[in-house]
C-alpha atoms as a PDB file:
ATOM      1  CA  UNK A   1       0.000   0.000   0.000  1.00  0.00           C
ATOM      2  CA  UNK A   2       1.437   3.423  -0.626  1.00  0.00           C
ATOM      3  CA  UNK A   3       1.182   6.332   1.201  1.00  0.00           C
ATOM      4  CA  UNK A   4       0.206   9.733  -0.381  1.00  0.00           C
ATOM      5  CA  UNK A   5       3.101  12.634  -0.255  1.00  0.00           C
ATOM      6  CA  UNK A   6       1.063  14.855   2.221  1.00  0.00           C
ATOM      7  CA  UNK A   7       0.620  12.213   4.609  1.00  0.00           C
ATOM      8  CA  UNK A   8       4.243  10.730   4.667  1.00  0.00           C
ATOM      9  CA  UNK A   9       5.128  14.857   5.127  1.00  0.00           C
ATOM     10  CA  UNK A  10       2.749  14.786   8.046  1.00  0.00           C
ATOM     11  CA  UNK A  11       3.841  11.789   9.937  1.00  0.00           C
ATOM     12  CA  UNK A  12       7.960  13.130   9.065  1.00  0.00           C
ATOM     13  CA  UNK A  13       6.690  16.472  11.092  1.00  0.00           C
ATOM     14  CA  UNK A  14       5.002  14.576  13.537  1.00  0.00           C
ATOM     15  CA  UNK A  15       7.742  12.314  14.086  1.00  0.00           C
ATOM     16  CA  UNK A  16      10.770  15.338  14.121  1.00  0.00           C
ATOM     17  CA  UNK A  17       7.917  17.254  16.561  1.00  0.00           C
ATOM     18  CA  UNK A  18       7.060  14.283  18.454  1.00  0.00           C
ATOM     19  CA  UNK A  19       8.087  15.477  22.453  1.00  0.00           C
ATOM     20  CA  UNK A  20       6.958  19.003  22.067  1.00  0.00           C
ATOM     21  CA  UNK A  21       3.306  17.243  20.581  1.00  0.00           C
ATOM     22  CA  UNK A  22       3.431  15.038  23.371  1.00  0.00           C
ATOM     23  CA  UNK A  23       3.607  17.404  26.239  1.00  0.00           C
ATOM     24  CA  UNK A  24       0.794  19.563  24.134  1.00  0.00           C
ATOM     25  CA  UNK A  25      -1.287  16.340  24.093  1.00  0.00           C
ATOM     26  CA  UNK A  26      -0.486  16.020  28.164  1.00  0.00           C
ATOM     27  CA  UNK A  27      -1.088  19.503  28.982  1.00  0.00           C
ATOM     28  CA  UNK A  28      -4.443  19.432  26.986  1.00  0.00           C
ATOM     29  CA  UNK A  29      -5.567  16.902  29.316  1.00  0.00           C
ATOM     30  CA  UNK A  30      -4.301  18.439  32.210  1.00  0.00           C
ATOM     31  CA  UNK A  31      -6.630  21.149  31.054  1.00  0.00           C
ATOM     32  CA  UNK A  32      -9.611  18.792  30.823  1.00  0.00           C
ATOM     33  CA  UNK A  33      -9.229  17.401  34.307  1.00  0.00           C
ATOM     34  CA  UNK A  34      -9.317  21.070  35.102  1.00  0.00           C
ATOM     35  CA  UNK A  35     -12.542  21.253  33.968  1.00  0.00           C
ATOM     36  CA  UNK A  36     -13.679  19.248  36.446  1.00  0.00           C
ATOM     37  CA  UNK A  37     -13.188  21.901  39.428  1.00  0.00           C
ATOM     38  CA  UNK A  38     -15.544  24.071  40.235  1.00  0.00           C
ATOM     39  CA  UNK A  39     -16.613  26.501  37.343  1.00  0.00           C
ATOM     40  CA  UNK A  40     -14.748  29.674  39.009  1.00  0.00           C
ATOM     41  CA  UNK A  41     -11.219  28.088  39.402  1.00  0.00           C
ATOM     42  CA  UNK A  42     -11.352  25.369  36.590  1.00  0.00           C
ATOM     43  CA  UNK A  43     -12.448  28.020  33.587  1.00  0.00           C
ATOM     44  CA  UNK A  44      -8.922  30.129  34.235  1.00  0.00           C
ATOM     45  CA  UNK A  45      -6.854  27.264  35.434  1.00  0.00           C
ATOM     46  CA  UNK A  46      -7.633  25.050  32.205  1.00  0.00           C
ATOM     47  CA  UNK A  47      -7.259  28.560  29.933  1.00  0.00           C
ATOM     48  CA  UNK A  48      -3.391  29.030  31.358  1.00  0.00           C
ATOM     49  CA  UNK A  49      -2.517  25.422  30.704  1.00  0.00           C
ATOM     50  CA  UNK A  50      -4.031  25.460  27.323  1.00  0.00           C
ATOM     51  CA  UNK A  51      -2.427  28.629  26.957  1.00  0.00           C
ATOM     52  CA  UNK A  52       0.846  27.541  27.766  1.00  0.00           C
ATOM     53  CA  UNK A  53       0.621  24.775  25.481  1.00  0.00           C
ATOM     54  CA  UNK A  54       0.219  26.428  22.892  1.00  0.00           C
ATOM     55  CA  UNK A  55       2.712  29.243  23.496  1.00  0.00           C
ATOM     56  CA  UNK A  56       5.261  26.298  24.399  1.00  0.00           C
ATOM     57  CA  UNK A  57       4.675  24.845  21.242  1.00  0.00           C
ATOM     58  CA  UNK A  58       4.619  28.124  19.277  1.00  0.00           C
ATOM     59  CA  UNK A  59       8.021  28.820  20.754  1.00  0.00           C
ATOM     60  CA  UNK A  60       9.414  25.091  20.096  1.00  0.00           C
ATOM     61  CA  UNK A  61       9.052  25.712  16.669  1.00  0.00           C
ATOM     62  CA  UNK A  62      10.568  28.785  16.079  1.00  0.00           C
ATOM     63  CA  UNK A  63      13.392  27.375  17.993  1.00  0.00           C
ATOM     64  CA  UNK A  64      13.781  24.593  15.836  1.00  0.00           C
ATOM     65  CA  UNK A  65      14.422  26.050  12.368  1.00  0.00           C
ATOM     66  CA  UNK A  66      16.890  28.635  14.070  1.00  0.00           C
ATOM     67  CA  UNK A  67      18.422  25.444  15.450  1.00  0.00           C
ATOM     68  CA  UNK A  68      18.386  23.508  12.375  1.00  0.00           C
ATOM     69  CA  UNK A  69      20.026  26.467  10.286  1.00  0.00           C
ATOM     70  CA  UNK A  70      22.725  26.542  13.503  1.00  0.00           C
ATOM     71  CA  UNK A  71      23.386  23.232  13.166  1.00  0.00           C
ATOM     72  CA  UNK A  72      23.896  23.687   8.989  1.00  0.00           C
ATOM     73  CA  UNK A  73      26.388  26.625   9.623  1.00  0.00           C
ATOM     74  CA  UNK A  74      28.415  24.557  12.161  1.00  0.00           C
ATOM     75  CA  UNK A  75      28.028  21.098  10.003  1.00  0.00           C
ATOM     76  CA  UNK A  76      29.500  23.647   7.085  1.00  0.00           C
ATOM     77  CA  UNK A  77      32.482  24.993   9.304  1.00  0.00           C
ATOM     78  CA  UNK A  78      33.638  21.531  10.538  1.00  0.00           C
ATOM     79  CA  UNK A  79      33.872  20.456   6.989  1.00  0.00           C
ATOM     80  CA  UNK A  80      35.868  23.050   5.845  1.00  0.00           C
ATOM     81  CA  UNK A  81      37.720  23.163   8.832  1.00  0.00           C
ATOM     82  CA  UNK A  82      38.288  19.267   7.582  1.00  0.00           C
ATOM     83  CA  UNK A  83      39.157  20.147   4.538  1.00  0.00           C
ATOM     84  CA  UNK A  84      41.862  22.746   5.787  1.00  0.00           C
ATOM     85  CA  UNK A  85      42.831  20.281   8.137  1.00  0.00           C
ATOM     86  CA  UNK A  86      43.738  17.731   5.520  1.00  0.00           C
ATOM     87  CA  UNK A  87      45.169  20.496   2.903  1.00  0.00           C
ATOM     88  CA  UNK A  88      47.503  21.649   5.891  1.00  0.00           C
ATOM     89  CA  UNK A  89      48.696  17.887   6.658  1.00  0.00           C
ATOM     90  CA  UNK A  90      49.019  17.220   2.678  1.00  0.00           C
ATOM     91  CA  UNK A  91      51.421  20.327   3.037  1.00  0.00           C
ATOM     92  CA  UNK A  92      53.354  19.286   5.800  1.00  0.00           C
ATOM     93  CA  UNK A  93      53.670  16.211   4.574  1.00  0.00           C
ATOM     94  CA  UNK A  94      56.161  16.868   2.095  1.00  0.00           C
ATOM     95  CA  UNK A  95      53.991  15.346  -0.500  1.00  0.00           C
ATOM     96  CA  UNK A  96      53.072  18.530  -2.202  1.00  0.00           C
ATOM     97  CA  UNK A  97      55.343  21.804  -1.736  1.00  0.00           C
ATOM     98  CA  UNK A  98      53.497  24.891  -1.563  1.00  0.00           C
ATOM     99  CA  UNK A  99      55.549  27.035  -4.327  1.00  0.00           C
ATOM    100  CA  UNK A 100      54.420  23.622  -6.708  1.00  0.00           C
ATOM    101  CA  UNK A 101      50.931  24.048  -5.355  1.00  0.00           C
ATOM    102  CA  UNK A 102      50.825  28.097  -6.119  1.00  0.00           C
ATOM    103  CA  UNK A 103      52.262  27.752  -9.591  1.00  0.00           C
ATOM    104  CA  UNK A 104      50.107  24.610 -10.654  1.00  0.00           C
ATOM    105  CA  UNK A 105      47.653  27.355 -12.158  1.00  0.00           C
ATOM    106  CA  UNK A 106      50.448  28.984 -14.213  1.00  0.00           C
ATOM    107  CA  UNK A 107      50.699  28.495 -17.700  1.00  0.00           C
ATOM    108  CA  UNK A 108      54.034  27.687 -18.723  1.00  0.00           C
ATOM    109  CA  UNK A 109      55.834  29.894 -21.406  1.00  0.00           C
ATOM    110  CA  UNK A 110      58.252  28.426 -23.700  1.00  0.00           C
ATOM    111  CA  UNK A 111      62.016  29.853 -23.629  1.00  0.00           C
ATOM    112  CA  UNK A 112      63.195  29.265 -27.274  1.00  0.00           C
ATOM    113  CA  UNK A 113      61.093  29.038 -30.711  1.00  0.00           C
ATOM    114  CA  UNK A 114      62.130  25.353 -30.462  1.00  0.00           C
ATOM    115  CA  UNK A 115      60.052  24.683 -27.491  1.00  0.00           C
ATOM    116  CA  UNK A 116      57.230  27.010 -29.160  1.00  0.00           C
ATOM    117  CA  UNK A 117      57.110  25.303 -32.832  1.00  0.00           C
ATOM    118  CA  UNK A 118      56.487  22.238 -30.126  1.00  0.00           C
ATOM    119  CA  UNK A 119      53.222  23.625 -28.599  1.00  0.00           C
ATOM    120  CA  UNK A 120      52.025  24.852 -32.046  1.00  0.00           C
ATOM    121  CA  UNK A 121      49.088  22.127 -32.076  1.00  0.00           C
ATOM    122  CA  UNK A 122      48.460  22.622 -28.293  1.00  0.00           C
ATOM    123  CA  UNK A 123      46.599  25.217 -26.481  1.00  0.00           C
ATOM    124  CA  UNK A 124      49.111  27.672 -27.057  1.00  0.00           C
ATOM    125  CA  UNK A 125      49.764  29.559 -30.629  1.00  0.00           C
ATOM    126  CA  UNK A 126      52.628  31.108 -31.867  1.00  0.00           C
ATOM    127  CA  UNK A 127      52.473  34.880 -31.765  1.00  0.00           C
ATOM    128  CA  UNK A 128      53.049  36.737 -35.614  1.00  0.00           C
ATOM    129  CA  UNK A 129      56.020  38.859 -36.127  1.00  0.00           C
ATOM    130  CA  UNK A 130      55.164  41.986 -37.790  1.00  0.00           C
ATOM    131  CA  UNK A 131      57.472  42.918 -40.787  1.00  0.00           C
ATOM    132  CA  UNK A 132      60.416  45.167 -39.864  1.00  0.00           C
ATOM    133  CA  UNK A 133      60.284  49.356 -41.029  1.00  0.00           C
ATOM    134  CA  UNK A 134      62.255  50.595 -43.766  1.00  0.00           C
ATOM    135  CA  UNK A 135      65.318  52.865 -43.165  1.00  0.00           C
ATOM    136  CA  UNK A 136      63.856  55.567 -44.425  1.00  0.00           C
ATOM    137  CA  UNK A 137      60.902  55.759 -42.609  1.00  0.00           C
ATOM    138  CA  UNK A 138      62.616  55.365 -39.368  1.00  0.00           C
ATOM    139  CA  UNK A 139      65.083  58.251 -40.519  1.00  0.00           C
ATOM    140  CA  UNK A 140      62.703  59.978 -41.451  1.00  0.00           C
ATOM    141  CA  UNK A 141      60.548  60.304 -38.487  1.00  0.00           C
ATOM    142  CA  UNK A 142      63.567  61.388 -36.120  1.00  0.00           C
ATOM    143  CA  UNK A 143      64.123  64.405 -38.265  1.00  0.00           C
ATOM    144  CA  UNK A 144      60.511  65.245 -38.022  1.00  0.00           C
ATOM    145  CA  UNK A 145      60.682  65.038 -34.168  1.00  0.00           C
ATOM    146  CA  UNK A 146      63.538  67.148 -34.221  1.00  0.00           C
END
C-alpha cells in the first residue's frame, strides 16, 4: 500500500515534533481534568494550561528552524575546517610543496622558438612577427621630431 506525499510529510513532522506534541497532548488533558473543578477556578486554570501549550509549542518551533540552520552553519564549518585540516597535513607532509601548489595554475611559457614550434598544435599559438620598417621611414621620423 502506498502512502500519499502529504501524509508521509505529516507523519515526518510529527515524528521530528514528536516530544513538544506530546507534552501539548499532556497539557491538553491536564486542562480537561481542570474542567472538572468548580466553574470559578477550573475556567482560568484550564485557559493558562491550554495557553501555555500552545505558546510552548509556538516557541518550540521557532526554535527549531533557528536550530536547524545553527546546526547547517556549524556542520559547514567543521567540513571546511576538515578540509583545511587535511590540505595543511598534505602540506606538511612533504607530499606537495606549496611554491608547486601556487604555480600549478600557471601556464608555462616556452624559452626558445624550439620549445614554441612544439606547442604549435596545443593550447598555445605562436604569436606573428610583424614585418620590420624601412630605413627611411625610421630616418625619417627622427628628423621630423627634431
Amino acid at each position: 500500500m502506498r502512502i500519499p506525499r502529504r501524509v508521509n510529510t505529516v507523519l515526518d513532522w510529527t515524528e521530528e515534533h514528536f516530544g513538544a506534541l506530546a507534552v501539548v497532548v499532556m497539557l491538553t488533558v491536564v486542562a480537561v481534568v481542570a474542567l472538572l473543578a468548580p466553574t470559578r477556578i477550573g475556567l482560568p486554570v484550564a485557559a493558562f494550561i491550554l495557553g501555555l501549550a500552545g505558546g510552548g509549542f509556538l516557541i518550540h518551533l521557532r526554535m527549531s528552524r533557528r536550530i536547524a540552520r545553527v546546526r547547517r552553519e556549524a556542520d559547514d564549518l567543521l567540513r571546511e575546517n576538515g578540509a583545511l585540516r587535511h590540505r595543511n597535513t598534505v602540506l606538511l607532509s612533504g607530499v606537495i610543496t606549496r611554491e608547486a601548489q601556487e604555480t600549478q595554475a600557471l601556464v608555462s611559457i616556452p624559452d626558445d622558438e624550439a620549445e614554441a614550434a612544439l606547442l604549435v598544435g596545443g593550447d598555445l599559438q605562436p604569436t606573428t612577427t610583424l614585418p620590420e620598417l624601412p630605413d627611411e621611414v625610421v630616418a625619417g621620423d627622427t628628423e621630423r621630431d627634431r
